[in-house]
Protein backbone atom coordinates (compact mmCIF):
# COMPACT_ATOMS: atom_id res chain seq x y z
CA UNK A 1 19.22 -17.20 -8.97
CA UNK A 2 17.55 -16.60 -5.48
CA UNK A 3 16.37 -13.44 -4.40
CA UNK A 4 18.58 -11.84 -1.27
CA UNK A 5 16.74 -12.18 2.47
CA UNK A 6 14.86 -8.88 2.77
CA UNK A 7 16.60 -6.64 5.66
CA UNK A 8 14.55 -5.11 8.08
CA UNK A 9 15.60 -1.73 9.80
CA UNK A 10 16.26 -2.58 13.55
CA UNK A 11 13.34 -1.83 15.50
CA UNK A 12 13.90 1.21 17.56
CA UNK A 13 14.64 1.00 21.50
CA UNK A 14 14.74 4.28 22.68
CA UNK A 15 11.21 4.97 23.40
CA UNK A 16 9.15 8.01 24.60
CA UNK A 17 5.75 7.28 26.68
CA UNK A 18 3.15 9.92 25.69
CA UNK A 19 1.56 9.36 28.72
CA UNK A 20 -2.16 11.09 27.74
CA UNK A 21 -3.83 13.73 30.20
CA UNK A 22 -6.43 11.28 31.49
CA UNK A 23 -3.69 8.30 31.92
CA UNK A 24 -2.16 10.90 34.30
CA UNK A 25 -4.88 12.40 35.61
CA UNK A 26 -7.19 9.02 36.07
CA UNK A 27 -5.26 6.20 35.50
CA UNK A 28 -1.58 5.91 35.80
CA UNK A 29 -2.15 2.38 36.10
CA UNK A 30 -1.75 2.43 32.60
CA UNK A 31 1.07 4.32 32.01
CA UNK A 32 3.11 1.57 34.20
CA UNK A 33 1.65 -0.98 32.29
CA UNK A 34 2.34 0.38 29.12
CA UNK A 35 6.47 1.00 30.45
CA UNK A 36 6.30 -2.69 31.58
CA UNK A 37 5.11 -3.86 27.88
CA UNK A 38 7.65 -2.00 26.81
CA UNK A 39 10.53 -2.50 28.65
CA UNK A 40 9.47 -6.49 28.55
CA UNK A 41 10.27 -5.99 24.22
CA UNK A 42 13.59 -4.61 25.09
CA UNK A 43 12.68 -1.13 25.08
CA UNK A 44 14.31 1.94 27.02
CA UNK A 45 11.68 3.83 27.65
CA UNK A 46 11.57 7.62 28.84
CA UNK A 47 8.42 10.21 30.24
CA UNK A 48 9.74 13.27 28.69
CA UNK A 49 9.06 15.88 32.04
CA UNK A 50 7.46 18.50 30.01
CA UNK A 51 4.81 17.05 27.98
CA UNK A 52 1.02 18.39 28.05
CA UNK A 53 -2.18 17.72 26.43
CA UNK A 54 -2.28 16.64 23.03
CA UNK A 55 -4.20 19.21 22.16
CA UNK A 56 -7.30 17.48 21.19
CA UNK A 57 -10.21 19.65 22.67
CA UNK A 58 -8.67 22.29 21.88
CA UNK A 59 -8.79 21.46 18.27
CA UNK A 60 -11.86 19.81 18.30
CA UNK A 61 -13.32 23.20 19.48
CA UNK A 62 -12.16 25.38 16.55
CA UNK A 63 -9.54 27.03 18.56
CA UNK A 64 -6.03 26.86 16.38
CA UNK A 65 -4.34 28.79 18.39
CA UNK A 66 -4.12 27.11 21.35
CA UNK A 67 -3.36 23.92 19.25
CA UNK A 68 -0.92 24.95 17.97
CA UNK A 69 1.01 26.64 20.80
CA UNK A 70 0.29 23.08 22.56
CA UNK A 71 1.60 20.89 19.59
CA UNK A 72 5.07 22.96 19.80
CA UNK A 73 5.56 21.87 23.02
CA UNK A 74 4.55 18.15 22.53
CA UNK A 75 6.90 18.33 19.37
CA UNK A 76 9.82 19.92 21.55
CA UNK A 77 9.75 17.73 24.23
CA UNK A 78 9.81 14.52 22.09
CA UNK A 79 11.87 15.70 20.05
CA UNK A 80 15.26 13.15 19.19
CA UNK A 81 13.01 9.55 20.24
CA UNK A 82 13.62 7.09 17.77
CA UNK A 83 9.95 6.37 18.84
CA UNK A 84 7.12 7.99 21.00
CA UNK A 85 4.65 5.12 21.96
CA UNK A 86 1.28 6.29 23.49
CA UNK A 87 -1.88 4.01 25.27
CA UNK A 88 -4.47 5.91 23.57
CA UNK A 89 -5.40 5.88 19.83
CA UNK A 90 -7.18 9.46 20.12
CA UNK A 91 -4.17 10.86 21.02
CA UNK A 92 -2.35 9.16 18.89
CA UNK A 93 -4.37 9.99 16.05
CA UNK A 94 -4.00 13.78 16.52
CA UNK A 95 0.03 13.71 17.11
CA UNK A 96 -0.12 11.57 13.76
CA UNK A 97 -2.99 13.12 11.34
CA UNK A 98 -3.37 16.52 13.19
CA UNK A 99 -0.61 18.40 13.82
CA UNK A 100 1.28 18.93 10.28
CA UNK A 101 -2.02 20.37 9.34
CA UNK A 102 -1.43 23.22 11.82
CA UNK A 103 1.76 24.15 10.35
CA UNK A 104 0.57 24.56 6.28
CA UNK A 105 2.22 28.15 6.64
CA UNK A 106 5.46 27.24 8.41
CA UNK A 107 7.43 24.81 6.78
CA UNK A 108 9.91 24.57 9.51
CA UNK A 109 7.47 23.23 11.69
CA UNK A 110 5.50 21.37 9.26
CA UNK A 111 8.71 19.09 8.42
CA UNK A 112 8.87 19.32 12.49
CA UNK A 113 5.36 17.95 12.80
CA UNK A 114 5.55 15.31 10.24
CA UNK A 115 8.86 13.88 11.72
CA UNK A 116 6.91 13.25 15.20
CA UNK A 117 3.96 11.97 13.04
CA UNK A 118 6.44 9.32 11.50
CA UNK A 119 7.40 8.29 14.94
CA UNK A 120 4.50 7.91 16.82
CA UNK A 121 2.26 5.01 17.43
CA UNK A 122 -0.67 3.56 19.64
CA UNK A 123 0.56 1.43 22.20
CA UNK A 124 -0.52 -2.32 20.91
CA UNK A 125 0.10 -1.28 17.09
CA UNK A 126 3.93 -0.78 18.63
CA UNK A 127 3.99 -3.45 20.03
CA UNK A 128 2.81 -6.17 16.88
CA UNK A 129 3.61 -4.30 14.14
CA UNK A 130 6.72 -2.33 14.71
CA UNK A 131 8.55 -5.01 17.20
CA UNK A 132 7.13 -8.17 16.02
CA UNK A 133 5.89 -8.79 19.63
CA UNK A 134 3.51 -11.98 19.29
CA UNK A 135 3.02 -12.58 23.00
CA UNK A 136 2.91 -11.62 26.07
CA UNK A 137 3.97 -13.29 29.52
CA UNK A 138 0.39 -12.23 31.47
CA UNK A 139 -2.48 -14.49 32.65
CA UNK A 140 -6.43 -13.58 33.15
CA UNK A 141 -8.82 -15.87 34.40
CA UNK A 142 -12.08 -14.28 32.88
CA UNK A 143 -13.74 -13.93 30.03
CA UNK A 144 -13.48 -10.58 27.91
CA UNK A 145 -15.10 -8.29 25.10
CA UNK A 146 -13.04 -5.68 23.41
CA UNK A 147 -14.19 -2.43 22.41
CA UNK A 148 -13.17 -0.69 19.18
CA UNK A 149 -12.25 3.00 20.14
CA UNK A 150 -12.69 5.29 17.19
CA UNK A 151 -9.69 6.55 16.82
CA UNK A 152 -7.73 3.84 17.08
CA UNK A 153 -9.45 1.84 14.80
CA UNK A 154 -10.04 4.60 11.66
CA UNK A 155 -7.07 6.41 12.02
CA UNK A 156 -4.72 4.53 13.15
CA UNK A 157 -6.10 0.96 11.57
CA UNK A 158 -5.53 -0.75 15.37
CA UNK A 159 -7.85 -3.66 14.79
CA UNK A 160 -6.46 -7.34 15.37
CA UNK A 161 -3.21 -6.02 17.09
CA UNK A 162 -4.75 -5.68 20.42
CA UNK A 163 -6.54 -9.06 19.88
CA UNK A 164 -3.31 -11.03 18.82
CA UNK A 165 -1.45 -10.18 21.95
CA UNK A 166 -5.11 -11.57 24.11
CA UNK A 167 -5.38 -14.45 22.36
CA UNK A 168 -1.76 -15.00 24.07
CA UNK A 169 -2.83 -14.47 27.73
CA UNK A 170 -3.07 -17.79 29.91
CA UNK A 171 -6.64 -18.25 31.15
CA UNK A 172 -8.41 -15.40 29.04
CA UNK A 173 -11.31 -15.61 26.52
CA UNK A 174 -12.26 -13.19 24.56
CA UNK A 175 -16.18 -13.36 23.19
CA UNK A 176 -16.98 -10.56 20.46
CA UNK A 177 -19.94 -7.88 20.37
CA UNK A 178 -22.53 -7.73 17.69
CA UNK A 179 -20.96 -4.06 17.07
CA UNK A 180 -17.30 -3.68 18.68
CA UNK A 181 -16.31 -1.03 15.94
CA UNK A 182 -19.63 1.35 16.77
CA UNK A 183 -18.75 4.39 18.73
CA UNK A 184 -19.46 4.54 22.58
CA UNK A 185 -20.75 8.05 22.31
CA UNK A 186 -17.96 9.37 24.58
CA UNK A 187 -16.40 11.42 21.68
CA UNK A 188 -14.64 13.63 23.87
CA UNK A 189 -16.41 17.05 23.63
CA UNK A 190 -19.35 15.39 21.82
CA UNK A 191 -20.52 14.05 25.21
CA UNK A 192 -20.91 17.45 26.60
CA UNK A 193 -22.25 19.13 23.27
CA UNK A 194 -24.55 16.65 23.27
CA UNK A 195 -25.27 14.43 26.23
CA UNK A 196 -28.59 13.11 25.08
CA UNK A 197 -27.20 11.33 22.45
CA UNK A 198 -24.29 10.58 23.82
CA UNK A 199 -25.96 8.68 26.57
CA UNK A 200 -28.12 7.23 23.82
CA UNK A 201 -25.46 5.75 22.27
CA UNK A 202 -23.56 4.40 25.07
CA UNK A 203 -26.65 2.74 26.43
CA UNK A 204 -26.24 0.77 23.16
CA UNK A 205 -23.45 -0.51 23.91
CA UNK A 206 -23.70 -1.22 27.07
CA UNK A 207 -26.27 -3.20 26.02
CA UNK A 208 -23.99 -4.80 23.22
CA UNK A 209 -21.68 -5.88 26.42
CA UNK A 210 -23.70 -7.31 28.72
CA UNK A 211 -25.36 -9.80 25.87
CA UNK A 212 -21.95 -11.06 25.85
CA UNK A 213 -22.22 -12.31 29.06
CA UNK A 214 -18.19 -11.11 29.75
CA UNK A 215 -17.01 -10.11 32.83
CA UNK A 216 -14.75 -7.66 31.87
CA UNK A 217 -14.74 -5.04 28.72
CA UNK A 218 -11.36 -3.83 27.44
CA UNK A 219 -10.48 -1.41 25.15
CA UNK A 220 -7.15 0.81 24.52
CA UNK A 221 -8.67 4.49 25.05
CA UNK A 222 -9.59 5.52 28.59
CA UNK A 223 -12.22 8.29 27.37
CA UNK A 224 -14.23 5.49 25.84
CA UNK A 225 -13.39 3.27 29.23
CA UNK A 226 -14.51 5.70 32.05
CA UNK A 227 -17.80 6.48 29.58
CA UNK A 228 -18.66 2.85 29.36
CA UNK A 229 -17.73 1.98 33.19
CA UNK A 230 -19.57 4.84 34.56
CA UNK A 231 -22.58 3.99 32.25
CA UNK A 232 -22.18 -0.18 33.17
CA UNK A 233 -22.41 0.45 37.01
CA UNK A 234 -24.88 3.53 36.65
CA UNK A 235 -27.31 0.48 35.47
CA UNK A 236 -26.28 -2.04 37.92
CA UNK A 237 -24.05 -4.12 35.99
CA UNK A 238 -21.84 -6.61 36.50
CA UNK A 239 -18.80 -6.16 34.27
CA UNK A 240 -15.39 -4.79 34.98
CA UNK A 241 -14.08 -2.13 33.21
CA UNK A 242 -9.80 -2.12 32.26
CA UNK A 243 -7.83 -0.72 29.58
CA UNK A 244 -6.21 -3.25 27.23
CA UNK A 245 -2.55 -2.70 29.01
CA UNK A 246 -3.58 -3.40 32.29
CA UNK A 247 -4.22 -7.22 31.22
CA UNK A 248 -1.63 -7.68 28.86
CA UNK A 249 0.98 -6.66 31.76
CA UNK A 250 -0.59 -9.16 33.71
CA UNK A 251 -1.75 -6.02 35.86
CA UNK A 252 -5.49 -6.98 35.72
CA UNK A 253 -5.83 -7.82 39.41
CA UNK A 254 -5.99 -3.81 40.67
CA UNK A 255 -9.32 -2.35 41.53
CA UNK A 256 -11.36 -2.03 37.91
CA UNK A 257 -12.05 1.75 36.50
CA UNK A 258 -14.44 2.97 38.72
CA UNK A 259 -14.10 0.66 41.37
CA UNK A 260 -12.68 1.60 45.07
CA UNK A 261 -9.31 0.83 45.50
CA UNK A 262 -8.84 -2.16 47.96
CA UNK A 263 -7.76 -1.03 51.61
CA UNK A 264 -4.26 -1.48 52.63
């Protein structure tokens, strides 16, 4: 007797972009990007108006108050998306591992919290392992290394996802670090609570990128990107600097992170 085809659940299509504070703030390249990904998998895809901060330093300052008051309103204003997609794993991993925790003593909001957990993912991890997406329609002439962000890659287990859908882009070549998965130093408030190290650290791997000998470093969180860029060019190197979306959108022709913006 043969066992019945396993069924699926339909991937879901109405998508919310959790568009990150520094996606807004420095990059909105990547926010279009990520829609364009999207939309390209047959996605609808929505920027709920009244989203904030994730909440992240906040949190990662002690102060539980203010995290909480912010997750409420992240878990309001996503609330009824089959899925909420965001281009950042750090964010990610505090709508997904953080924010029951803040709830313990409210179950209302707890079962609240652990619904948007559910339904939240990073941007690439969406893409591969919730759509089946196995390539993308983009092209890059240049040859790449890919940064681990922390995040991402402990919390959220985004590893080969991001790599799956490069290894589909016409032109591109993607040559590995000694140490992809070691931290940049950027760490959000670590960099400020301790900039000695932090610089430390990034100097490492800036180091690890430029033995490479790629012309361009990608990764999928922009706190680790604008660290790493602004550490690259502070030493006089020549790499380009782009988060992971940007190229798979076949948007990797704008000005680099960091870089002026060409005249019109």
């Amino acid at each position: 007797m043969s066992t019945p085809p396993e069924v699926r659940p339909a991937p879901p299509r109405r998508v919310a972009l959790f568009v990150t504070c520094l996606v807004d703030l420095f990059r909105p390249a990547v926010g279009f990007a990520a829609v364009k990904l999207l939309e390209q998998a047959g996605c609808t895809v929505e920027v709920p108006p009244l989203q904030v901060c994730c909440g992240q330093p906040a949190y990662n300052s002690g102060d539980r108050a203010s995290t909480r008051a912010i997750a409420a309103q992240v878990i309001d204003a996503f609330a009824g998306f089959e899925a909420v997609v965001v281009p950042s794993g750090s964010c990610g991993g505090m709508l997904v591992h953080h924010y029951p925790g803040l709830f313990d003593d409210d179950p209302g909001m707890k079962a609240r919290a652990e619904d948007l957990a559910r339904r939240s993912h990073e941007l690439t991890s969406f893409l591969v392992d919730v759509l089946g997406v196995k390539t993308v329609a983009a092209r890059y002439d240049g040859t790449v290394t890919y940064h681990d962000s922390c995040s991402g890659l402990r919390e959220l287990g985004v590893k080969e996802q991001p790599r799956r859908l490069l290894a589909s882009v016409e032109g591109l070549r993607l040559r590995e670090m000694q140490t992809p998965e070691i931290c940049c130093g950027f760490g959000g408030t670590f960099c400020v609570k301790y900039p000695d190290i932090s610089n430390a650290m990034v100097g490492e791997k800036s180091a690890d990128v430029v033995a490479t000998g790629a012309d361009t470093l990608l990764a999928g969180d922009l706190g680790c990107l604008m660290n790493m860029a602004g550490k690259l060019q502070r030493e006089g190197r020549h790499v380009r600097v782009r988060h992971v979306a940007e190229v798979l959108a076949g948007m990797g022709d704008i000005a680099a992170i960091g870089e002026p913006e060409a005249k019109r």
